[in-house]
Protein backbone atom coordinates (compact mmCIF):
# COMPACT_ATOMS: atom_id res chain seq x y z
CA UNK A 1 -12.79 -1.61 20.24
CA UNK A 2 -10.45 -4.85 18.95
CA UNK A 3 -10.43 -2.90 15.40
CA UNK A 4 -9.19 0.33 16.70
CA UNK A 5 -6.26 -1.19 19.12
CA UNK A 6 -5.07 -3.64 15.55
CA UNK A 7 -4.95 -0.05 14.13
CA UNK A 8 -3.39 1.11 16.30
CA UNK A 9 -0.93 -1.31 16.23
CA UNK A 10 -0.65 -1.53 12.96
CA UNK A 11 0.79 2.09 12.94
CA UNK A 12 2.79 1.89 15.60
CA UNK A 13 4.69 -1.09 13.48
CA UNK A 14 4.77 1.14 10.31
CA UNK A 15 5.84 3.95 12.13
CA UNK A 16 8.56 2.55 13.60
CA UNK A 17 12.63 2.68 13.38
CA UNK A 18 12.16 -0.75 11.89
CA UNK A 19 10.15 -0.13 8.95
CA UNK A 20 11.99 3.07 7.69
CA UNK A 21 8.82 4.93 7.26
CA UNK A 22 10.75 7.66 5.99
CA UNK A 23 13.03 6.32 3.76
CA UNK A 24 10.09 4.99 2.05
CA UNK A 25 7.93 8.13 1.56
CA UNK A 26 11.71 9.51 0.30
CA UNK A 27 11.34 6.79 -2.38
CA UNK A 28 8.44 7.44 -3.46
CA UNK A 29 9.31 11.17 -4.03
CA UNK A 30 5.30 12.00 -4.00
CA UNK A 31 4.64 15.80 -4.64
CA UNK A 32 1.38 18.47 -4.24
CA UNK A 33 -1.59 17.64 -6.87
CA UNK A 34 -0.61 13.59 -6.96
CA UNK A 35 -3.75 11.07 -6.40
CA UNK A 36 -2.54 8.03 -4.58
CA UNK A 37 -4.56 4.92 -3.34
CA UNK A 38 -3.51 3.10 -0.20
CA UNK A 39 -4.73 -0.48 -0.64
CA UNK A 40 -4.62 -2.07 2.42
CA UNK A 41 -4.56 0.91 3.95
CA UNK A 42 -4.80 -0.86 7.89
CA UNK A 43 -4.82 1.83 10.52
CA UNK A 44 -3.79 4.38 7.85
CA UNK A 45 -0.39 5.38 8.80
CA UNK A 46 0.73 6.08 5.38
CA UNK A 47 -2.87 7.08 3.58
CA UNK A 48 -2.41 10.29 6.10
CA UNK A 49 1.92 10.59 5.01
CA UNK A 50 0.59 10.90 1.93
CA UNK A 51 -2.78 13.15 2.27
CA UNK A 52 0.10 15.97 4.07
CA UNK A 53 2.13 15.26 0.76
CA UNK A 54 -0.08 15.52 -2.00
CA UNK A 55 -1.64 19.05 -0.31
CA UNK A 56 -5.05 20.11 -1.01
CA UNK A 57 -4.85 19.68 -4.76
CA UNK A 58 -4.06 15.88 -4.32
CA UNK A 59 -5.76 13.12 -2.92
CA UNK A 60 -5.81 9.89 -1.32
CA UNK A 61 -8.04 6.91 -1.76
CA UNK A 62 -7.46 4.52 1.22
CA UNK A 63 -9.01 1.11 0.31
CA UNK A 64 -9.64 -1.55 2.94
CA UNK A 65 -11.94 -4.52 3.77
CA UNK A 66 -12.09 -3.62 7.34
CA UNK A 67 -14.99 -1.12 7.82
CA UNK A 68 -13.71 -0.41 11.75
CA UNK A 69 -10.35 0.77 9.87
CA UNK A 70 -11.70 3.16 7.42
CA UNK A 71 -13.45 4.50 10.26
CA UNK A 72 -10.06 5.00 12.32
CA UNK A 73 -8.62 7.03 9.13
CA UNK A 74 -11.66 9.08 8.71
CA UNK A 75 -11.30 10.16 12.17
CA UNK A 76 -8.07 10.85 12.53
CA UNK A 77 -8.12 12.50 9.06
CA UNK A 78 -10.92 14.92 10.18
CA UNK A 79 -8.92 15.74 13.58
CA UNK A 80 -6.08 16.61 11.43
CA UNK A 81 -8.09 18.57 9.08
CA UNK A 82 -7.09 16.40 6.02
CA UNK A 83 -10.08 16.66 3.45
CA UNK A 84 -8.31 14.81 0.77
CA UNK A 85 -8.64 11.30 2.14
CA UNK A 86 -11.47 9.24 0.90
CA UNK A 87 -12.33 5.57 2.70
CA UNK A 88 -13.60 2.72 0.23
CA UNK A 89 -14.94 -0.28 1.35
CA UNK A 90 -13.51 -3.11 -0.87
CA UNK A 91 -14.80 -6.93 -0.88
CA UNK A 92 -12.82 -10.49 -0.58
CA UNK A 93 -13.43 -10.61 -4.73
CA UNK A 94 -10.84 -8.46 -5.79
CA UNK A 95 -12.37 -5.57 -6.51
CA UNK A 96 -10.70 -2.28 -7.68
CA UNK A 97 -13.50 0.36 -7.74
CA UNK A 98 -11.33 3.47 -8.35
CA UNK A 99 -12.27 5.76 -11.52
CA UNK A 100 -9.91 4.44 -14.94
CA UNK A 101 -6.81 6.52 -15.60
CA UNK A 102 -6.88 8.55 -12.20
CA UNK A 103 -4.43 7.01 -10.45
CA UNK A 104 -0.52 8.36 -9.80
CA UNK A 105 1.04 6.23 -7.74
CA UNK A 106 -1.03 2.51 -6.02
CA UNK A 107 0.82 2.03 -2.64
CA UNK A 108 0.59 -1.93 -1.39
CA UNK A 109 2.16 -2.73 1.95
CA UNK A 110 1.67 -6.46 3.34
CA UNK A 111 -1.00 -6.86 1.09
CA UNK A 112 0.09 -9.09 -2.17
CA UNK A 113 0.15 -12.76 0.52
CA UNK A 114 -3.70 -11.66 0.73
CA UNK A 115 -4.50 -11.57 -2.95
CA UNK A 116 -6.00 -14.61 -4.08
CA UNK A 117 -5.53 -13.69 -7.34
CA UNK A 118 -2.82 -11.72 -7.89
CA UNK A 119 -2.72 -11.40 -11.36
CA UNK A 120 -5.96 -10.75 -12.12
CA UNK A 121 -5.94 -8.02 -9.27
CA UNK A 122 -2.34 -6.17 -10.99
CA UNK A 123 -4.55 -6.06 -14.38
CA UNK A 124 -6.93 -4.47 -12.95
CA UNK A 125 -4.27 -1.87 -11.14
CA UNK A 126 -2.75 -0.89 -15.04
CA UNK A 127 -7.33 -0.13 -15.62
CA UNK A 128 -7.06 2.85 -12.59
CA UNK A 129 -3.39 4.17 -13.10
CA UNK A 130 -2.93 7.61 -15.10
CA UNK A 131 -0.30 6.61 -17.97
CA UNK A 132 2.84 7.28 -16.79
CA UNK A 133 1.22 5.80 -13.26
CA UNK A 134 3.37 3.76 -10.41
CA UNK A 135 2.91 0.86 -7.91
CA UNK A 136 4.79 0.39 -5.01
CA UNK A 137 5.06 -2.80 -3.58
CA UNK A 138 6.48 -3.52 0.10
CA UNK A 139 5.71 -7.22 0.56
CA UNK A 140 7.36 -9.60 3.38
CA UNK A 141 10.23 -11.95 2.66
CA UNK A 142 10.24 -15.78 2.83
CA UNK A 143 14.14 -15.06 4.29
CA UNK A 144 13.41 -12.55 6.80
CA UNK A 145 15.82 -13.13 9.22
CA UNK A 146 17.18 -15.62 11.39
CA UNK A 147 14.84 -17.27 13.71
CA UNK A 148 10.91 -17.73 14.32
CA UNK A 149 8.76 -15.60 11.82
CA UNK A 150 5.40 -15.43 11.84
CA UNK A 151 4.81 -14.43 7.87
CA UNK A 152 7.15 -17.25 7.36
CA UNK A 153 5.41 -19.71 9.36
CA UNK A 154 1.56 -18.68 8.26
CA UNK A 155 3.32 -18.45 4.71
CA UNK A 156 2.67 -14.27 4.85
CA UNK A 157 4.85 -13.44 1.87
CA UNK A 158 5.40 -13.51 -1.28
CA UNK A 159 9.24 -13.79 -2.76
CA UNK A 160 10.26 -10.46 -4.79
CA UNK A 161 11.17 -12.61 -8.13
CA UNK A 162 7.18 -14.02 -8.28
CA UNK A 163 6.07 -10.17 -7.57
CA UNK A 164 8.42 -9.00 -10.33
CA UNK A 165 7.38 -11.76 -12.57
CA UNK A 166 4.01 -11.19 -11.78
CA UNK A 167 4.07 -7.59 -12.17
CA UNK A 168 5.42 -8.18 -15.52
CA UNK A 169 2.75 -10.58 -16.45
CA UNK A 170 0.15 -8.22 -15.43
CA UNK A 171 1.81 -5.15 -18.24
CA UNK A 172 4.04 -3.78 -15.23
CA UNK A 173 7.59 -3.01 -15.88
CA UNK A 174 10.28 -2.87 -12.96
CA UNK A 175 11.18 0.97 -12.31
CA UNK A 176 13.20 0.30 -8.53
CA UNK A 177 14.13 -2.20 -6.19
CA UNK A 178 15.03 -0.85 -2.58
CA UNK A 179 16.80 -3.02 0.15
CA UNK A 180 16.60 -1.25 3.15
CA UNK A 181 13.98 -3.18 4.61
CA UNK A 182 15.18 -5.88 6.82
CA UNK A 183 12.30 -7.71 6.52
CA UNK A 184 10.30 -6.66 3.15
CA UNK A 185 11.46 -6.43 -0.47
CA UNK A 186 10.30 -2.94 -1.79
CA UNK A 187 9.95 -2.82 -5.62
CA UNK A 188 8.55 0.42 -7.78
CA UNK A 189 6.71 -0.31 -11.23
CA UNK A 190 5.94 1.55 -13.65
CA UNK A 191 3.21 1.48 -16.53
């Protein structure tokens, strides 16, 4: 019951004003016959954007370590008919287990503070992605705004120069940087 209301929650915040939901599926500019994972997919807000984007010939992995979650998707998937959304259960050890070069586009939102090891994790990323593949990256600020912040205060973020570095550690180079967020950096790399 708890796991469905955070779900819930968790797409009301991605839905909303605030987070520019569609200014980010814009950026992405995702099209029919695309596979895209969702890594930290949550409630599933945007693994279900992008199932209606990529059409029938596409498809959607949405990766989570919350079994309650993946359940949420499925069902909401199956009342909207979606059969291109597949739920994996992933482990604390970053794991990636997604087929080698089937990837288009790996979609991260609020994840990369989880990772303990990031760049072990973005190696694995360049294993699944197709060759001319993409990540996206929407990760919190350290400087999001004036006042109390709970990412800042639980330290959940990571700055946008140690992604970027990071990313280019890991084989990544940096396609786009977005700044609409108010709160997140959004970045776009590319193989």
């Amino acid at each position: 019951m708890l796991a469905k209301y955070k779900a819930r929650m968790f797409n009301r915040k991605a839905s909303s004003q605030k987070s520019n939901p569609d200014q980010i599926i814009e950026a992405l500019a995702l099209h029919p016959g695309q596979i895209v994972a969702d890594i930290g997919a949550g409630g599933g807000y945007f693994s279900l954007r992008f199932a209606e984007l990529v059409g029938s010939q596409g498809h959607v992995y949405s990766l989570d370590t919350n079994k309650d979650f993946l359940e949420f998707i499925e069902n909401i998937a199956n009342e909207k008919g979606l059969n291109n959304v597949t739920t994996i259960l992933v482990g604390e050890d970053n794991e990636l287990p997604l087929p080698t070069n089937s990837v288009d586009l790996i979609f991260m939102r609020n994840l990369c503070h989880h990772l303990p090891n990031r760049m072990e994790y973005f190696r694995k990323m360049r294993e699944v992605l197709k060759k001319e593949g993409e990540v996206a990256i929407i990760e919190y600020r350290s400087n999001s705004g004036e006042g109390f912040s709970f990412h800042r205060l639980f330290g959940h973020y990571v700055p946008q120069e140690i992604i970027i570095r990071e990313m280019f550690e890991g084989g990544f180079k940096l396609q786009e940087e977005f700044d609409f967020l108010s709160e997140q950096s959004f970045t776009i790399f590319s193989t």
